[in-house]
Protein backbone atom coordinates (compact mmCIF):
# COMPACT_ATOMS: atom_id res chain seq x y z
CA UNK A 1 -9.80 5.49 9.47
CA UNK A 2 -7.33 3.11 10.15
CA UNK A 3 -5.83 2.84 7.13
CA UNK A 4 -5.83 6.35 7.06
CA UNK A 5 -3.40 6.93 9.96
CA UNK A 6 -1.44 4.28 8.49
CA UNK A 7 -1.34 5.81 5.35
CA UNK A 8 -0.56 8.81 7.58
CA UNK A 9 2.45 7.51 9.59
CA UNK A 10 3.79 5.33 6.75
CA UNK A 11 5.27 8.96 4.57
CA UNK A 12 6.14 10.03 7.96
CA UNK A 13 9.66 8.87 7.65
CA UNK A 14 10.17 10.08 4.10
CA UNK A 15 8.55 13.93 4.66
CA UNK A 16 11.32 13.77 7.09
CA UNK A 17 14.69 12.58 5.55
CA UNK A 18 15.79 16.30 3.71
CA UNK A 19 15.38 17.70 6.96
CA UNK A 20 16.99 14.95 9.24
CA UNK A 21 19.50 15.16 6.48
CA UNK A 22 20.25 18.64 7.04
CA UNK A 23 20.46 18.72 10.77
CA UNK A 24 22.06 15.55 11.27
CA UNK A 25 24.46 16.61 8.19
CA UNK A 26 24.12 13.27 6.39
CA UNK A 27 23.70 12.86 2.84
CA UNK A 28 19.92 11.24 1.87
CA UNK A 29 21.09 7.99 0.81
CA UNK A 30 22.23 7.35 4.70
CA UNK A 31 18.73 7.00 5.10
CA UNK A 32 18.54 3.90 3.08
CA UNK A 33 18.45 1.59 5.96
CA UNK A 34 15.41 3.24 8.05
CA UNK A 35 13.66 3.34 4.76
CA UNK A 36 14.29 0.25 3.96
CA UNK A 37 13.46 -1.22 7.97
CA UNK A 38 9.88 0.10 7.70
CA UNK A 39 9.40 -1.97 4.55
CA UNK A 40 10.97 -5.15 6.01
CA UNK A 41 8.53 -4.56 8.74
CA UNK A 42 5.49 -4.55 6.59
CA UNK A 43 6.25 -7.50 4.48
CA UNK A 44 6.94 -9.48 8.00
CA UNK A 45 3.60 -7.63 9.15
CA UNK A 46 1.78 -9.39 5.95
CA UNK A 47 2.70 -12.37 5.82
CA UNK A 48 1.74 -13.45 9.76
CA UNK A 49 -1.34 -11.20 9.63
CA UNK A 50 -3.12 -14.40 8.87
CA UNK A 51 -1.85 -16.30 11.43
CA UNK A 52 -3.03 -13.75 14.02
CA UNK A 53 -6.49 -12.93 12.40
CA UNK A 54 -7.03 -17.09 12.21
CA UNK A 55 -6.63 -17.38 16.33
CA UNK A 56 -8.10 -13.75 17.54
CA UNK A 57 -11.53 -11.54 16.00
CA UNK A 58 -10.17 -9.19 13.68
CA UNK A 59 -11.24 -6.50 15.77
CA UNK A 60 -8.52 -7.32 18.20
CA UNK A 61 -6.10 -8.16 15.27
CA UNK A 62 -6.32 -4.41 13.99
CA UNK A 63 -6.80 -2.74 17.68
CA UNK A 64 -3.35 -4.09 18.59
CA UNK A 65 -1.62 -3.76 14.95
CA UNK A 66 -2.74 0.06 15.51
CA UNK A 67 -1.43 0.15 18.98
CA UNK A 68 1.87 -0.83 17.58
CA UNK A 69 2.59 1.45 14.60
CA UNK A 70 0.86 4.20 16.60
CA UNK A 71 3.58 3.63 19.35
CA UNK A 72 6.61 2.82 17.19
CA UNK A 73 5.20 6.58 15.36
CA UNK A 74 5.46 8.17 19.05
CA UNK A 75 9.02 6.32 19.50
CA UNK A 76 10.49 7.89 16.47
CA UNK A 77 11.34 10.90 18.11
CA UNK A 78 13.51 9.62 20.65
CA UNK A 79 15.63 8.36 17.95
CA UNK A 80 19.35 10.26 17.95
CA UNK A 81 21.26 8.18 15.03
CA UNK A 82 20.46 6.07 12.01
CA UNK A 83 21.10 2.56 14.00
CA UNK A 84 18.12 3.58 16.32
CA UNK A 85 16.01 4.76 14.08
CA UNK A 86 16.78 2.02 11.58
CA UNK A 87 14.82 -0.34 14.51
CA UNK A 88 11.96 1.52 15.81
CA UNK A 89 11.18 2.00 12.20
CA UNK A 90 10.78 -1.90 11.61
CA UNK A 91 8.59 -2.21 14.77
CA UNK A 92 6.59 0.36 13.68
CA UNK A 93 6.23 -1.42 9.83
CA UNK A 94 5.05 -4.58 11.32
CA UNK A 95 2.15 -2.62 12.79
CA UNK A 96 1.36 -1.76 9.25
CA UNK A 97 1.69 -4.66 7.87
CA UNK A 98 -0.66 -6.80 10.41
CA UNK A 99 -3.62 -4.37 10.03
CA UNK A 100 -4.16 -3.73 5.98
CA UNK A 101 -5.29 -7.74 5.39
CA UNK A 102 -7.25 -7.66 8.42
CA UNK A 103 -8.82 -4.19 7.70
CA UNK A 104 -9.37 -5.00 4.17
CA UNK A 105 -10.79 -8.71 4.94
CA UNK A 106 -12.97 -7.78 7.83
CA UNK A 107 -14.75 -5.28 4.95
CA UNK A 108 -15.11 -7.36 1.85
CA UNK A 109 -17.09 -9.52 4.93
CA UNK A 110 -19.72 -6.76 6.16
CA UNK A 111 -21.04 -6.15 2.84
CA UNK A 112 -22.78 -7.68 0.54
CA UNK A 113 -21.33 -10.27 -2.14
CA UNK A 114 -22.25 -8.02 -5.06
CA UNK A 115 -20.74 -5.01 -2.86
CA UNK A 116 -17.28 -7.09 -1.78
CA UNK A 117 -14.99 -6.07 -5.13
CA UNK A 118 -16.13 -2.31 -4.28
CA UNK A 119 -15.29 -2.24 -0.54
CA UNK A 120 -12.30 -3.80 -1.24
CA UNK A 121 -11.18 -1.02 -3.44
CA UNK A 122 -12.84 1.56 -1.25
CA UNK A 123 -11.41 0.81 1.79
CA UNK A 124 -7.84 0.83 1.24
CA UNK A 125 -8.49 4.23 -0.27
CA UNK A 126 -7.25 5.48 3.55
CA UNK A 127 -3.89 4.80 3.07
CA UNK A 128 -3.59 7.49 -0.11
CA UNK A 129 -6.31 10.23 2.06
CA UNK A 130 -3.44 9.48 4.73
CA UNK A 131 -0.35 10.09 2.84
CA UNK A 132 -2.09 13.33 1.17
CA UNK A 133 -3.24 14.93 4.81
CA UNK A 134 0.47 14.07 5.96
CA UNK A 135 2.19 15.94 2.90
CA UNK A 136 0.21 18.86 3.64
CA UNK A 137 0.35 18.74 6.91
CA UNK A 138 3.79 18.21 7.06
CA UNK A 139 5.05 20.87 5.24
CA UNK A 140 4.18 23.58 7.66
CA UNK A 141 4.90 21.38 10.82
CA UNK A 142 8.67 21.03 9.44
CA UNK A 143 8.32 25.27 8.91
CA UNK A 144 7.02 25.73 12.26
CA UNK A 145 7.92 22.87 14.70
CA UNK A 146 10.40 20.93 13.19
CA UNK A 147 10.52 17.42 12.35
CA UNK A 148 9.29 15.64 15.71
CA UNK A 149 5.95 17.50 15.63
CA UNK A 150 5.36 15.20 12.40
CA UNK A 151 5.34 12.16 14.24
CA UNK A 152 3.80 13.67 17.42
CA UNK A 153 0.35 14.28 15.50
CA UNK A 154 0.50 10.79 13.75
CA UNK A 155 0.70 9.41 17.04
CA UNK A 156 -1.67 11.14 18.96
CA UNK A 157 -3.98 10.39 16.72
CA UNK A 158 -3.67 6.83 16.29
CA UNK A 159 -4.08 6.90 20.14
CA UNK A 160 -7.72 8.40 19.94
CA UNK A 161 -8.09 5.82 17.01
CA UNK A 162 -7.24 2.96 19.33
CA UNK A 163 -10.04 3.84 21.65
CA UNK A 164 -12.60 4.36 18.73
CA UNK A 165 -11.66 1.22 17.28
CA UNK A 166 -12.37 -1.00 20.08
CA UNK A 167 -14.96 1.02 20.94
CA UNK A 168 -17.04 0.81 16.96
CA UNK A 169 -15.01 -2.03 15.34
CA UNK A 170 -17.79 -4.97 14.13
CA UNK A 171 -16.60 -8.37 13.93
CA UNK A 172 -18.01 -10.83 11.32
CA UNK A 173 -17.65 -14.59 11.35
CA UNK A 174 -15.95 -15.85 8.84
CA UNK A 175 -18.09 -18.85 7.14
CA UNK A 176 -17.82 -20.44 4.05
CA UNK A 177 -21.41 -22.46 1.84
CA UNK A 178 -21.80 -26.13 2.32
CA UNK A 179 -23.55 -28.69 0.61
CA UNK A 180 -27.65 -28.84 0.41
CA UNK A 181 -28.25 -31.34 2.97
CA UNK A 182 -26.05 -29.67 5.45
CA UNK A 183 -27.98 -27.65 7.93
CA UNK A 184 -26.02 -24.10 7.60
CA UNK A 185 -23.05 -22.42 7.10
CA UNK A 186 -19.67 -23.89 9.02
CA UNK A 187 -16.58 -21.93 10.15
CA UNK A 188 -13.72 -21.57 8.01
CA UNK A 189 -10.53 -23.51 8.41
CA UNK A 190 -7.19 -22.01 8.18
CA UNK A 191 -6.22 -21.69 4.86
CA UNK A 192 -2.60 -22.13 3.97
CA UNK A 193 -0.51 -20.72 1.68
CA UNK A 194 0.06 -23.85 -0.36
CA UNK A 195 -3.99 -23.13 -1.20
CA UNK A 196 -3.25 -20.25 -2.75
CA UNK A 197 -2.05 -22.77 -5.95
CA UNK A 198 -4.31 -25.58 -5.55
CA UNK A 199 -7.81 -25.90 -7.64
CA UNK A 200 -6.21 -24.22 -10.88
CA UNK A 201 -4.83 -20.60 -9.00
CA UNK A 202 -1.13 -21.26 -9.38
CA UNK A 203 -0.84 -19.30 -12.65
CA UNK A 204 -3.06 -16.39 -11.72
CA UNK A 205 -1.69 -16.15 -8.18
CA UNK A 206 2.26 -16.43 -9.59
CA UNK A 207 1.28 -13.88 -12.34
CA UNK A 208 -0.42 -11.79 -9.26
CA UNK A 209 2.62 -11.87 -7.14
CA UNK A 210 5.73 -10.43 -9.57
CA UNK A 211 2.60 -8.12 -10.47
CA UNK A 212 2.45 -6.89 -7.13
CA UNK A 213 6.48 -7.28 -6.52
CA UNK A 214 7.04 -4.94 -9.71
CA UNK A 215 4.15 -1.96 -8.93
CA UNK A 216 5.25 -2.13 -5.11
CA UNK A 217 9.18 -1.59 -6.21
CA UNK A 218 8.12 1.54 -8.16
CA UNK A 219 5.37 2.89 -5.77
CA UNK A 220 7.70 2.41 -2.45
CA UNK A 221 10.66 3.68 -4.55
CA UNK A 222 8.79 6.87 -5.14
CA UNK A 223 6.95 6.92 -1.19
CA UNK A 224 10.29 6.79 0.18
CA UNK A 225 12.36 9.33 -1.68
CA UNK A 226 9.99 11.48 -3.52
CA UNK A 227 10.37 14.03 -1.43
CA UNK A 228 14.41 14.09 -1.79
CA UNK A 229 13.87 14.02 -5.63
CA UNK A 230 12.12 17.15 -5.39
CA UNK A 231 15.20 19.03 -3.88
CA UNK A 232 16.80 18.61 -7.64
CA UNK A 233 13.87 20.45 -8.98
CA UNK A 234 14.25 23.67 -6.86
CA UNK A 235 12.56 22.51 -3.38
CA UNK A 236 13.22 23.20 -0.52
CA UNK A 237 13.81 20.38 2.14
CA UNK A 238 10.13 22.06 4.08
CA UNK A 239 8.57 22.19 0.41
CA UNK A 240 9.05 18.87 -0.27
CA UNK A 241 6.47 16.84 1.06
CA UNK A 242 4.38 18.71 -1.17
CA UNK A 243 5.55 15.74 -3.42
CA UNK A 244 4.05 13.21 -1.03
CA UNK A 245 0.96 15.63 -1.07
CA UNK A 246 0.27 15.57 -4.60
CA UNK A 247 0.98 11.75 -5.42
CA UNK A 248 -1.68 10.61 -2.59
CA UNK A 249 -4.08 13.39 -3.66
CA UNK A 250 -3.50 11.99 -7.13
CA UNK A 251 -4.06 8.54 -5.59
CA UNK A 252 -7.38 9.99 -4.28
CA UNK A 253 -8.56 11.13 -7.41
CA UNK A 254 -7.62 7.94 -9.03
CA UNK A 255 -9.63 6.23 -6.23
CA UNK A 256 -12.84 7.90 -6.95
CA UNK A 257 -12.60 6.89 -11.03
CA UNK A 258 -11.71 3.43 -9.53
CA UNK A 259 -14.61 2.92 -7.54
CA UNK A 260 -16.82 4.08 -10.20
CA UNK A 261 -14.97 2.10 -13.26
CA UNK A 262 -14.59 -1.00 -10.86
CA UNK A 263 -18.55 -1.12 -10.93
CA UNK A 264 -18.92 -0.62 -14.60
CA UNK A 265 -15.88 -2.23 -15.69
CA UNK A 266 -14.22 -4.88 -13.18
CA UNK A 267 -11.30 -4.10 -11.16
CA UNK A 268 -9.94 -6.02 -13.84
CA UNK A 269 -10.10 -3.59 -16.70
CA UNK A 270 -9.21 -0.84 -14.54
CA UNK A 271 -5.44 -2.38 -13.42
CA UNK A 272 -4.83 -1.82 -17.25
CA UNK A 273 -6.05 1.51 -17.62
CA UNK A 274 -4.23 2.93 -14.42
CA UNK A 275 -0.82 1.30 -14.82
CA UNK A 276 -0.63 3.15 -18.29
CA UNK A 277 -1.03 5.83 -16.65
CA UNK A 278 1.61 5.74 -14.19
CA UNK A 279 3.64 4.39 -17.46
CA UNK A 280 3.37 7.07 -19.25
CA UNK A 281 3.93 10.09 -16.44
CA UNK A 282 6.89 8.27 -15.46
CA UNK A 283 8.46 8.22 -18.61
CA UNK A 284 7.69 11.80 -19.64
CA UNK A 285 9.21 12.64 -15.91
CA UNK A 286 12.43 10.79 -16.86
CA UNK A 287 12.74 11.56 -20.67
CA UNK A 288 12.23 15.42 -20.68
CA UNK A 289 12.77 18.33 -19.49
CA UNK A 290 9.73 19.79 -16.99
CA UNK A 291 9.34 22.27 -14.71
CA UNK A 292 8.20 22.60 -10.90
CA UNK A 293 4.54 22.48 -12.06
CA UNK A 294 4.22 20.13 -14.53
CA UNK A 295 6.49 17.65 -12.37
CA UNK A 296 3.82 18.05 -9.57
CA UNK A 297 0.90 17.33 -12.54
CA UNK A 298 3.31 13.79 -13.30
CA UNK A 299 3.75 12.99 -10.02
CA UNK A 300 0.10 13.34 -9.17
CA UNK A 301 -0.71 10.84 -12.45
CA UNK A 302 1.92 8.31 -11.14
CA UNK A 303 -0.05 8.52 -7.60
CA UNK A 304 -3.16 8.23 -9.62
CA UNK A 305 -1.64 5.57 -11.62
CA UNK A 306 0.09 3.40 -9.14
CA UNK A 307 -2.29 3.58 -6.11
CA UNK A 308 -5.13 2.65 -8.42
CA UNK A 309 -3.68 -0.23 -9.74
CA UNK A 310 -2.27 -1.54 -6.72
CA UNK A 311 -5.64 -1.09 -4.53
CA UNK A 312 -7.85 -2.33 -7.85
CA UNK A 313 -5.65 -5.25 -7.11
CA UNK A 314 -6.63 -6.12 -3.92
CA UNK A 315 -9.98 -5.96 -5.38
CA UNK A 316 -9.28 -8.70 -7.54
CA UNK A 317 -8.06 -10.70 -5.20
CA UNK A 318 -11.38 -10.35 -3.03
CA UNK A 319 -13.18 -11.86 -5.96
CA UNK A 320 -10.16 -14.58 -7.41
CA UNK A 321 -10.13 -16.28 -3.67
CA UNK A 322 -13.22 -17.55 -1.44
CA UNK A 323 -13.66 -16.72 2.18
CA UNK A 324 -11.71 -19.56 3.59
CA UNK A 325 -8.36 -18.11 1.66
CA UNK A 326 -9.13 -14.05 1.26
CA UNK A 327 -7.33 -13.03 4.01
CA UNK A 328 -4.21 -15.68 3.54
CA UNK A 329 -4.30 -14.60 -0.32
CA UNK A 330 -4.80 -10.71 0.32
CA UNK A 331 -2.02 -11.41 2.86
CA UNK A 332 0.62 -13.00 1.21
CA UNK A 333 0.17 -10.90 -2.19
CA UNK A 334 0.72 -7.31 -0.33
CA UNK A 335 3.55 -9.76 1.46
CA UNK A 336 5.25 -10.49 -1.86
CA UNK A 337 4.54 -7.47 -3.27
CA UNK A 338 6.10 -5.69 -0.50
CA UNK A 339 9.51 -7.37 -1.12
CA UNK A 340 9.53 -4.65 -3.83
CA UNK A 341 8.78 -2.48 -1.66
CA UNK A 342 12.04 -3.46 0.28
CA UNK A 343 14.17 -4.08 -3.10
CA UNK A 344 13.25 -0.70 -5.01
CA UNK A 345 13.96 2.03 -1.98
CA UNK A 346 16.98 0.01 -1.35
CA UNK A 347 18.39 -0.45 -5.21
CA UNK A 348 16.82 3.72 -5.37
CA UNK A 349 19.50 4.77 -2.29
CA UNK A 350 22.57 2.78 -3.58
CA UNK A 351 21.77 4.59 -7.14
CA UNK A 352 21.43 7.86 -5.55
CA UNK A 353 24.89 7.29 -3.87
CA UNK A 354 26.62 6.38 -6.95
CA UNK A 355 25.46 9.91 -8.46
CA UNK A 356 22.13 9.04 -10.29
CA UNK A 357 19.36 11.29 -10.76
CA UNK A 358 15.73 11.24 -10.20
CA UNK A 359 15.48 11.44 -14.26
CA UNK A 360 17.35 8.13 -14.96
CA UNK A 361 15.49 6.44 -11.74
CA UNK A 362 11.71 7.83 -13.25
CA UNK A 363 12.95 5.73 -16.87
CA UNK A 364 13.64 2.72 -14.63
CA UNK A 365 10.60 2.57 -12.71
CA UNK A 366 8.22 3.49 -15.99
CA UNK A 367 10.47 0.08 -17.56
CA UNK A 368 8.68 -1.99 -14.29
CA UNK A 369 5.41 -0.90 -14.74
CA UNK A 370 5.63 -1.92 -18.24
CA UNK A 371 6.22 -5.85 -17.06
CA UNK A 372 4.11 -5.25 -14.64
CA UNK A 373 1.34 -4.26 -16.93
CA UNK A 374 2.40 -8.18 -18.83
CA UNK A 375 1.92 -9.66 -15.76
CA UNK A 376 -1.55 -8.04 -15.40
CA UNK A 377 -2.84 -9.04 -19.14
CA UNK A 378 -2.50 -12.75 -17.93
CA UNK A 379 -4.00 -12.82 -14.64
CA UNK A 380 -7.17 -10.45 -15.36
CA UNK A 381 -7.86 -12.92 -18.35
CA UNK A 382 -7.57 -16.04 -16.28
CA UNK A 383 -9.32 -14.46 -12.75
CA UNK A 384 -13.04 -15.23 -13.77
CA UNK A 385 -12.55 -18.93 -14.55
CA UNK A 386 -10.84 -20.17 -11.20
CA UNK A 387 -12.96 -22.07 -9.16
CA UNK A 388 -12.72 -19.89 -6.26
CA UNK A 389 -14.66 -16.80 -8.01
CA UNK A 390 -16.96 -18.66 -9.69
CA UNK A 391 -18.23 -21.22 -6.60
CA UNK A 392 -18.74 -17.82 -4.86
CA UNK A 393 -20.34 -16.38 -8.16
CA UNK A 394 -18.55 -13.93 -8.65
CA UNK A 395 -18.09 -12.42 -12.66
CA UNK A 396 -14.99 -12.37 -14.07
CA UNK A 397 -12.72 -9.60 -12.83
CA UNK A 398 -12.35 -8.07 -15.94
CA UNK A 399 -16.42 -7.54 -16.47
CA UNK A 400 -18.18 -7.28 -13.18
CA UNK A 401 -20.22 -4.36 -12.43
């Protein structure tokens, strides 16, 4: 549920930019730097979620990182011009980025070792369920209320959240096996970053990260202007988050063939199989001519596509690192990743300014997924035989079931 309302409050923004556009009578690509602020915030949000989840339960770690976006979300609407909004935005995206390694670590812990790869697919599942609830939401709140009542609901609900949270929220510690002759398990120590390439990983976490910086660029790219792409199809500026609707229903549909082909086939397998996907619906998108309803059938595949890939992922990474680094190497790959995630919005608005159309930008994006898709052939091969997965017995990414 958490990464639900995150998934929730994270389109927010982006439902709202053809309507803030119109009434503030700016053109879209002004909102480059808001855009672009809630991504900064994430990746800073990432990368010190470790730091905060090593020193205070996880529990906490997520309770407050909720607190945060949910109150940045509420702030939004006091915002009168793109310098203001530009910095509540960022708040709000470190909120984000703090509680999806901690949510996602705290689960691969509560289950079983034979269950962790699934629940680590599963879980982050609430971020696309978000993003679909908010594009249908959204469109008749922008009809009916206009574009505050948006971020109104996404942060009245996060409040409830908060209280069910630290109501509900388990906590697990976080212990790693020792030798025979020691008595039990011991606690963790903090893992660093620099053990993310120690014991053999450098090459499958290096391969990992562009992975993640590529698929992050194109998902992002298409999170945060999706909905202003749709205008040049025949939307209208309240119809389009039907966009944002349909890729993270998409996402949801990938999401159930995930969790069922991670089992049989190994997260693994399944990166390959969804990135073609999103490969192929982006290029059709970009390379010729389609209507209103077979552009919402593309977009949902690139949801599909992309959000499976990205989330089967994580799952690999649950399985490449043991429970001393899962959280620092869950951490730091969504971190990395997530400079795409600044880079492609950004590079998307200065494209859209210079008079480039959603057809030339769905070619570019289908060219990343195919390097991304590289990437992926060498790190699935190589994510069985590091040391991590196999002293925690884990099978090879590409075959567990």
């Amino acid at each position: 549920m958490t990464l639900v309302a995150d998934g929730f409050d994270a389109v927010t923004m982006s439902m709202v930019v053809p309507t803030l556009s119109r009434e503030w009578q700016l053109p879209a690509a002004a909102f480059t730097a808001p855009l672009v602020a809630t991504n900064i915030g994430v990746v800073v949000g990432l990368v010190i979620a470790n730091w905060f989840c090593q020193r205070l339960p996880r529990r906490t770690v997520i309770c407050l990182a909720t607190a945060v976006f949910t109150l940045g979300t509420l702030a939004t609407v006091l915002a009168e011009d793109i310098t203001v909004l530009t910095v509540i935005r960022a708040l709000t995206g470190l909120g984000f980025g703090v509680v999806f390694p901690a949510a996602t670590s705290l689960a691969a812990d509560v289950v079983p070792p034979r269950r962790r790869e699934t629940a680590s697919v599963v879980v982050p599942l609430g971020l696309s369920f978000g993003s679909t609830v908010a594009g249908l939401v959204g469109s008749r709140l922008l009809a009916l209320l206009g574009w505050t009542s948006v971020f109104w609901l996404a942060g009245l609900f996060g409040l409830v959240l908060i209280a069910v949270l630290w109501w509900r929220l388990p906590e697990v510690a976080r212990t790693i096996p020792v030798p025979a002759a020691a008595s039990g398990p011991r606690e963790t120590k903090p893992s660093s970053v620099r053990g993310l390439f120690s014991r053999g990983l450098g090459v499958t976490t290096t391969t990992m990260w562009v992975f993640s910086i590529l698929v992050f660029a194109t998902m992002y790219t298409l999170e945060s202007w999706l909905p202003t792409f749709m205008l040049d199809y025949g939307f209208t500026p309240e119809q389009a988050p039907l966009g944002s609707a349909v890729k993270g229903f998409g996402g949801l549909i990938g999401g159930v063939v995930l969790v069922v082909g991670t089992m049989l086939f190994g997260a693994g397998r399944m990166i390959v199989a969804f990135l073609g996907l999103a490969a192929v619906c982006l290029a059709v998108a970009g390379a010729l001519p389609v209507g209103t309803t077979v552009l919402l059938a593309l977009v949902g595949g690139m949801g599909a596509g992309l959000i499976g890939g990205c989330v089967a992922q994580v799952g690999v990474a649950a399985q490449v690192y043991n429970g001393d680094r899962r959280t620092t190497g869950i951490g730091w790959n969504m971190g990395i990743g997530r400079l795409g995630s600044i880079a492609g919005p950004a590079a998307c608005g200065v494209l859209l300014a210079a008079g480039h159309g959603p057809r030339t930008l769905f070619l570019l994006m289908a060219g990343l997924i195919v390097v991304g898709l590289a990437m992926a052939s060498v790190f699935v091969r190589r994510a069985g035989t590091t040391p991590d997965a196999t002293s925690t017995g884990a099978a090879p990414a590409g075959i567990s079931g």
